[in-house]
Protein backbone atom coordinates (compact mmCIF):
# COMPACT_ATOMS: atom_id res chain seq x y z
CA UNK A 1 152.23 150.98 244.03
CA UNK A 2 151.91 151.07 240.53
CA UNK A 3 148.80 148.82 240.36
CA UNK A 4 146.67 150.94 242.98
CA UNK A 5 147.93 154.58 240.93
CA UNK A 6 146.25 152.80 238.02
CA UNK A 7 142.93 152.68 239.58
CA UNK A 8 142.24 156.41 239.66
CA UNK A 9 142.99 156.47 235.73
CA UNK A 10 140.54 153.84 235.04
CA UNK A 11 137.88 155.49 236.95
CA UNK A 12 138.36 158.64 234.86
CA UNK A 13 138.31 156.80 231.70
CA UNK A 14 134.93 155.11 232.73
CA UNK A 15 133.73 158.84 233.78
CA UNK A 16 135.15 160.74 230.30
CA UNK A 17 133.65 158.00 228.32
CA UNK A 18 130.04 158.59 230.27
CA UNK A 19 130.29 162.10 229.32
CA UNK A 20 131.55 161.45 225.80
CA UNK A 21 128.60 158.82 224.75
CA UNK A 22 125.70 161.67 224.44
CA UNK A 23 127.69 162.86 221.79
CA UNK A 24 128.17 160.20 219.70
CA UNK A 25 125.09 158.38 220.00
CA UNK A 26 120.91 159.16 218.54
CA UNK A 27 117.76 158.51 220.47
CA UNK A 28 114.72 158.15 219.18
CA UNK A 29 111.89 160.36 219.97
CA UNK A 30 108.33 160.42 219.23
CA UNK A 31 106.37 163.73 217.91
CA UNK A 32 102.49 164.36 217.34
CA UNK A 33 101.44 165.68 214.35
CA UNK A 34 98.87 168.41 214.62
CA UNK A 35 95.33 168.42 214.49
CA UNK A 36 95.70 170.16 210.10
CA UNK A 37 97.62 167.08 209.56
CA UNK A 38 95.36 164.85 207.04
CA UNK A 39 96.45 161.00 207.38
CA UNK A 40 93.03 159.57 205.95
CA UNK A 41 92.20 159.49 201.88
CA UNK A 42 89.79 157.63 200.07
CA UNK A 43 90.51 156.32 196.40
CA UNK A 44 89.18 154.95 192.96
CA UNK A 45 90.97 152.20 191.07
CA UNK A 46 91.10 150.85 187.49
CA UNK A 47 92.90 147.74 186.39
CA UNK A 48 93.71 144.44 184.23
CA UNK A 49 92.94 141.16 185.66
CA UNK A 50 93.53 137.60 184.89
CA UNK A 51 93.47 134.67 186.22
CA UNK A 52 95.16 130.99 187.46
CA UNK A 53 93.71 127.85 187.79
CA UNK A 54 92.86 125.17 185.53
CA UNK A 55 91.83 126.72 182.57
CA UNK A 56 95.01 128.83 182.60
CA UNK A 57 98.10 128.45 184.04
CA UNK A 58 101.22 130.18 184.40
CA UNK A 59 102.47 128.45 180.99
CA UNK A 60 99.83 129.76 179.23
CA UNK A 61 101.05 133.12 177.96
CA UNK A 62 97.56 134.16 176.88
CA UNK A 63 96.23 136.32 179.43
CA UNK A 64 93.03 136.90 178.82
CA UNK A 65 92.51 140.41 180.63
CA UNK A 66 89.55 141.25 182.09
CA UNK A 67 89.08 144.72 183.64
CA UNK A 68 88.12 146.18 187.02
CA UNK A 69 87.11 149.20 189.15
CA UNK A 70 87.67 149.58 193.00
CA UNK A 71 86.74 152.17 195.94
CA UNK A 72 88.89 152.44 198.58
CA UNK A 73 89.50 154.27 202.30
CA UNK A 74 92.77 154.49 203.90
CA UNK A 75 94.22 155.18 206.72
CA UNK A 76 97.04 155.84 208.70
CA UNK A 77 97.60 153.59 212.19
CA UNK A 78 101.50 154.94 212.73
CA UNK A 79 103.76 156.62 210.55
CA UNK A 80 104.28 153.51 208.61
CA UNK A 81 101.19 151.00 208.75
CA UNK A 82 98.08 152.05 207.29
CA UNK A 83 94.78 149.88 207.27
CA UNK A 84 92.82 149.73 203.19
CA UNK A 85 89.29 148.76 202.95
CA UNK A 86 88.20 148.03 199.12
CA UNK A 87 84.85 146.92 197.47
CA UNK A 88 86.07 146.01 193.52
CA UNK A 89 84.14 144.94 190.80
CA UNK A 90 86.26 142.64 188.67
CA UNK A 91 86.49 140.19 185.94
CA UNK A 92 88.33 137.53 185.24
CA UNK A 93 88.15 134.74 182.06
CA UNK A 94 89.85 131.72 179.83
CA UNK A 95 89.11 129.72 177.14
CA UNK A 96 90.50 126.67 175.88
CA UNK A 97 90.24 127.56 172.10
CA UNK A 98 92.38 130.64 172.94
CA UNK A 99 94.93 128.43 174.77
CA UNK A 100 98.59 127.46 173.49
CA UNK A 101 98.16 124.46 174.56
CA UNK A 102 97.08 121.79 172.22
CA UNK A 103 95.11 119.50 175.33
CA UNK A 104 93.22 122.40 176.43
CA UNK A 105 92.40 123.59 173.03
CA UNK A 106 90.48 119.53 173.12
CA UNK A 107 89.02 120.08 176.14
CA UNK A 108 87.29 123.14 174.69
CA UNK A 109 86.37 124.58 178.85
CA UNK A 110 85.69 128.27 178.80
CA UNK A 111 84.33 130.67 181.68
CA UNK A 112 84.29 134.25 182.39
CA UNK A 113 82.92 135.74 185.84
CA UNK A 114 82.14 139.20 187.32
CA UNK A 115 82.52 139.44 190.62
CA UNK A 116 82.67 141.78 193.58
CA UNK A 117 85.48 141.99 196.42
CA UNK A 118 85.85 143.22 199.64
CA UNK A 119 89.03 143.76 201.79
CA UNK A 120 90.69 144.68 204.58
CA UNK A 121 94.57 144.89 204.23
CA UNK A 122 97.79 146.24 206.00
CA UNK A 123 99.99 148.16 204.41
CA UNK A 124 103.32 149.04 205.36
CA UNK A 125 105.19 151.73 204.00
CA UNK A 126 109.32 152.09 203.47
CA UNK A 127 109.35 155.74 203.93
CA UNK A 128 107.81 156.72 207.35
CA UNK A 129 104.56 159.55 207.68
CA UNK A 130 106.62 162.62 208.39
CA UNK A 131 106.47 164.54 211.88
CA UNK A 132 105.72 168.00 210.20
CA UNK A 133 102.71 166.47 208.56
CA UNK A 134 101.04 165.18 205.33
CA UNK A 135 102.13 167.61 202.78
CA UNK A 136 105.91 167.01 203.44
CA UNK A 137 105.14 163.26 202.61
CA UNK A 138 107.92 161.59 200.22
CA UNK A 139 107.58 161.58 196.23
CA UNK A 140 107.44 158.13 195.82
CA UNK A 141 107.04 155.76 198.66
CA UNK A 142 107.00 151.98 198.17
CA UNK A 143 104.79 149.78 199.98
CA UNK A 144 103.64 146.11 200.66
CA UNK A 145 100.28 145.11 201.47
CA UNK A 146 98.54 141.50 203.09
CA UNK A 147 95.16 141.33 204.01
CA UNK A 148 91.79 139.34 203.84
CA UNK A 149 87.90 139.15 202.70
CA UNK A 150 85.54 137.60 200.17
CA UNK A 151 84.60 137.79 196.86
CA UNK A 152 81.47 136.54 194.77
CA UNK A 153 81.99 133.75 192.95
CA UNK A 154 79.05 133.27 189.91
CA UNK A 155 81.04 131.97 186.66
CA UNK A 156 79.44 131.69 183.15
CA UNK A 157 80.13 129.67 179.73
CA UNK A 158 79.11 130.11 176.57
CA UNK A 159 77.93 127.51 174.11
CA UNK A 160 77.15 127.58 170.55
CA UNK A 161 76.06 131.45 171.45
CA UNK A 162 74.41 131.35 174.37
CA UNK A 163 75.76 132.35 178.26
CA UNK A 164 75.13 129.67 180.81
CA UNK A 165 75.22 130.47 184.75
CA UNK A 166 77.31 127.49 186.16
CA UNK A 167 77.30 127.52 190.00
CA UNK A 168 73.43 126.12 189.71
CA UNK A 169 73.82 123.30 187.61
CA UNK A 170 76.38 121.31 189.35
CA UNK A 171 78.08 119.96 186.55
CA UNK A 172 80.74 118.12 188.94
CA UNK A 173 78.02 117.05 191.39
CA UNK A 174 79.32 119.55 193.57
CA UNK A 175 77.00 122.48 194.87
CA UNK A 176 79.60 125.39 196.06
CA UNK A 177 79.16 128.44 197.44
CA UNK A 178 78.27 131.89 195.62
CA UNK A 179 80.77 133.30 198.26
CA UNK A 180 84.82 132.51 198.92
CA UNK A 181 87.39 133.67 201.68
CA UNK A 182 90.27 135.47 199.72
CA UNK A 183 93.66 136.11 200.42
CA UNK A 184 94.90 139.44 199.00
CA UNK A 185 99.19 139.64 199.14
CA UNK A 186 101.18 142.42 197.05
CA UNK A 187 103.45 145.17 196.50
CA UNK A 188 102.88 148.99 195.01
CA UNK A 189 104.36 152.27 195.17
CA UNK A 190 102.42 156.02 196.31
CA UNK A 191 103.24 158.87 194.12
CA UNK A 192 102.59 162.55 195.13
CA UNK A 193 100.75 164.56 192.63
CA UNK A 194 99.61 167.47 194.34
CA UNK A 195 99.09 168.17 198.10
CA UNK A 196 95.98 166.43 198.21
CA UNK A 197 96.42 164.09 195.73
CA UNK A 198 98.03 160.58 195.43
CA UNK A 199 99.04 157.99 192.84
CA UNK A 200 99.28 154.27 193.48
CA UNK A 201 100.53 151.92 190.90
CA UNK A 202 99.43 148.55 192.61
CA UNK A 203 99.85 144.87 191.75
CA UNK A 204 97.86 142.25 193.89
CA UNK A 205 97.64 138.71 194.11
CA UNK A 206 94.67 137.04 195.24
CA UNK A 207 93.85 133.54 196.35
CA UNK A 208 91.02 132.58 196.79
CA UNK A 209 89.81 129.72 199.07
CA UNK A 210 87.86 128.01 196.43
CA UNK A 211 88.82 125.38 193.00
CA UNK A 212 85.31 127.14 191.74
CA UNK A 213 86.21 130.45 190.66
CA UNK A 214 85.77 128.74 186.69
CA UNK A 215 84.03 125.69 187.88
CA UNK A 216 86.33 123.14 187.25
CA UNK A 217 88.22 121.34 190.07
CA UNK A 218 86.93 117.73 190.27
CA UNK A 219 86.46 114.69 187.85
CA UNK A 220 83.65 114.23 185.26
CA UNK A 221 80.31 113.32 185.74
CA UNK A 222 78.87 110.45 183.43
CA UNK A 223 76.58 112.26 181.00
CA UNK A 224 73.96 109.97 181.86
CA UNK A 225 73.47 111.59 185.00
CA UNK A 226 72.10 114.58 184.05
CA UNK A 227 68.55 115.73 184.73
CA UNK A 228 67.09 118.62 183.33
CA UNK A 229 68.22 121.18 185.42
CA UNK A 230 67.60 125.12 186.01
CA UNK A 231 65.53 125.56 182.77
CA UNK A 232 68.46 123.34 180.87
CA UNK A 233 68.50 119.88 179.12
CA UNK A 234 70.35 117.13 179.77
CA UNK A 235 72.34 117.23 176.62
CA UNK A 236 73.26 120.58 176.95
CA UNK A 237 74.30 120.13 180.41
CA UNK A 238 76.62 117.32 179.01
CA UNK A 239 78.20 119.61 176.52
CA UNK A 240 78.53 122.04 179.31
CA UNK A 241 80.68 119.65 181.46
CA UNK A 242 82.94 118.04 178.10
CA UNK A 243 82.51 119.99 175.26
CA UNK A 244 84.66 118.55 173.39
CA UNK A 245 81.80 116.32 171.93
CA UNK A 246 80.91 119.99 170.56
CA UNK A 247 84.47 120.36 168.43
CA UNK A 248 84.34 120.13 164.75
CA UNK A 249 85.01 117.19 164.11
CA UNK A 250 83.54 115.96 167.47
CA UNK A 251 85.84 113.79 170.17
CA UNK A 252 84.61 111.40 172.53
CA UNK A 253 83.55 112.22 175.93
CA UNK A 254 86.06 111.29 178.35
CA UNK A 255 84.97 108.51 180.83
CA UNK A 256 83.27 109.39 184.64
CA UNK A 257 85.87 109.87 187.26
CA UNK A 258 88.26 111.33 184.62
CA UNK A 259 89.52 113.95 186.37
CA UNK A 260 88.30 117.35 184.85
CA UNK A 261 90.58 120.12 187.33
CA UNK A 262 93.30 119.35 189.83
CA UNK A 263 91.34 120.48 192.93
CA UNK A 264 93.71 123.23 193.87
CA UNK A 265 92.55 126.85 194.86
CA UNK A 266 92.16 129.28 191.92
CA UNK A 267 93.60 132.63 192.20
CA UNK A 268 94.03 135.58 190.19
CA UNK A 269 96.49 138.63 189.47
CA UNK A 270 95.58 142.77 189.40
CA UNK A 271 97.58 145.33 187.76
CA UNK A 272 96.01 149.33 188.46
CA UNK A 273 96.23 152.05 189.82
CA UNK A 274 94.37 154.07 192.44
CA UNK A 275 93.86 157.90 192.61
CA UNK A 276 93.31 158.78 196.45
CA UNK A 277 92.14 162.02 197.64
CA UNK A 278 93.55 163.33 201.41
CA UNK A 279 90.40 164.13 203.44
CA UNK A 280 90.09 166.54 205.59
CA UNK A 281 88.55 164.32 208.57
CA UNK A 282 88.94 160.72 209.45
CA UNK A 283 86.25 158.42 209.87
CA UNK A 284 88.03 157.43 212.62
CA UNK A 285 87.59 160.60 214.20
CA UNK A 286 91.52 161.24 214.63
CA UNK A 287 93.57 163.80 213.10
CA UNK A 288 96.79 163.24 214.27
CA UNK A 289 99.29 159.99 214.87
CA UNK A 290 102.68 158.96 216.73
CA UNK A 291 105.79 159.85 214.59
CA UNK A 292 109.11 158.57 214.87
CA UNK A 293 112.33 160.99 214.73
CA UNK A 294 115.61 160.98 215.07
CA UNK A 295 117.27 163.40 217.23
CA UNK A 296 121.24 163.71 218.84
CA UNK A 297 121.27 163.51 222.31
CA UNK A 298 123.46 166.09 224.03
C-alpha cells in the first residue's frame, strides 16, 4: 500500500518541478538591430615597427623602429566577429653596427625596406554588438584578430654612402620573389570617443612566408662568383654580401658555404593605433545584424 500511495507524490513532484524550471532558468534569444544601426567604419592607422630575423633577434634589445601608416574597412558579421581589410605602408630595418652583439657588429649586414601590406583578418570581440544598436556599444572592448595576405618585399643596404636595391642582385644565388604570403596574429582593444568615433590601440605580429624580408637566409657565395650585375661591380657586390672586408681594420671574408642566415621565416612586430569612423552605409549593403540577448523565460 504504501509503495503504490507514493506514486501519485512522485508524479506531482515531476509536474511542480516542470512548472518551476521557467523560472529559474534563461534562454537565449536573438534580436535585429534596425536599419539606423551603423555596424561598418573605415579607419587610418599610425605605428612603430620592427623587425625579427637574422639581423635582429629577440636578444637584441635595439629595436630599430621604423614607422607606418594603414587604411582600413571594417565590418561587423555578428555581434562579435567582424571582418578588417588593410593596405599599410610600412618599414622595417637593422644594422649590425647598431647591434649589442659583438658577432653581428663583425658581420657588419644592414637593410632597411618599405613595403606595402594587404589583409584580410577576423576579429573577435569580448564584449558583444549590442541589440539597441551602435551607439550603446561598450567603452572599451578588447579584441583578438588572425588573418592573411601579402606584402612587398624590396630590401636595401647602404655602403660607404650609397643605397643598394638587393632583391636583383642575388647575392645568395637565390632570385626570390618581390611578393610574400603573410600571416597577421594579434590582440588590441576599441575605445569609444564619440558616437561616431573609435579608438584602437593595436599590436600585430606578422610572419611572413619568406627568409628574404633583409636578404639574408642562406650561406655565402664565393666572391669570385660575382659578375657585374644590375649597373654594379663585382667588388662591390662582394662587399655587399660580407662586408666585413669593409670594417676598419678590415676582416677576412668568410669562406663559400659559410652559412650567412639560418633559413627561417622573418617576421616583424606593429605597435599603433587606428582612428575609425562609423559610416552611415555598408559596402556590404546591410544595415543591420543578428544579436544575441539574454532574456528569463516565464
Amino acid at each position: 500500500m504504501n509503495r503504490i500511495s507514493s506514486l501519485p507524490m512522485k508524479k506531482a513532484f515531476f509536474i511542480a518541478l516542470i512548472f518551476l524550471l521557467p523560472f529559474t532558468v534563461y534562454s537565449q534569444q536573438y534580436v535585429t538591430t534596425g536599419d539606423f544601426d551603423r555596424i561598418s567604419k573605415a579607419s587610418i592607422g599610425f605605428g612603430l615597427n620592427t623587425y625579427f630575423g637574422e639581423l635582429r633577434s629577440a636578444a637584441n634589445g635595439n629595436f630599430q623602429f621604423g614607422g607606418s601608416i594603414s587604411l582600413g574597412y571594417e565590418h561587423m558579421m555578428t555581434d562579435r566577429i567582424a571582418l578588417r581589410t588593410a593596405l599599410s605602408i610600412y618599414k622595417i630595418q637593422a644594422d649590425d653596427s647598431l647591434s649589442d652583439i659583438p658577432e653581428h657588429q663583425v658581420r657588419n649586414l644592414n637593410f632597411n625596406a618599405t613595403n606595402a601590406e594587404f589583409v584580410v583578418q577576423g576579429m573577435y570581440y569580448l564584449f558583444r554588438h549590442p541589440a539597441s544598436g551602435y551607439k550603446d556599444r561598450a567603452f572599451a572592448n578588447p579584441y583578438f584578430h588572425l588573418g592573411i595576405g601579402v606584402t612587398s618585399n624590396n630590401p636595401m643596404a647602404e655602403l660607404n654612402g650609397a643605397n643598394y636595391e638587393l632583391r636583383p642582385l642575388t647575392l645568395e644565388g637565390v632570385q626570390y620573389g618581390g611578393l610574400a604570403l603573410a600571416v597577421p596574429v594579434g590582440i588590441g582593444s576599441n575605445f569609444f570617443i564619440s558616437r561616431n568615433v573609435d579608438l584602437q590601440i593595436d599590436i600585430q605580429y606578422t610572419l611572413a612566408l619568406t627568409g628574404y624580408l633583409d636578404d639574408v637566409s642562406g650561406v655565402y657565395r664565393d666572391p669570385a662568383s660575382f659578375n657585374d650585375t644590375q649597373g654594379v661591380d663585382a667588388s662591390t657586390l662582394g662587399l655587399l654580401s660580407d662586408p666585413r672586408t669593409a670594417l676598419n681594420p678590415p676582416v677576412d671574408a668568410l669562406p663559400a658555404g659559410t652559412p650567412r642566415g639560418d633559413g627561417t621565416n622573418d617576421a616583424y612586430l606593429r605597435i599603433g593605433f587606428r582612428l575609425a569612423f562609423y559610416l552611415p552605409k555598408s559596402l556590404y549593403g546591410k544595415s543591420s545584424i543578428q544579436c544575441r540577448v539574454a532574456k528569463r523565460t516565464r
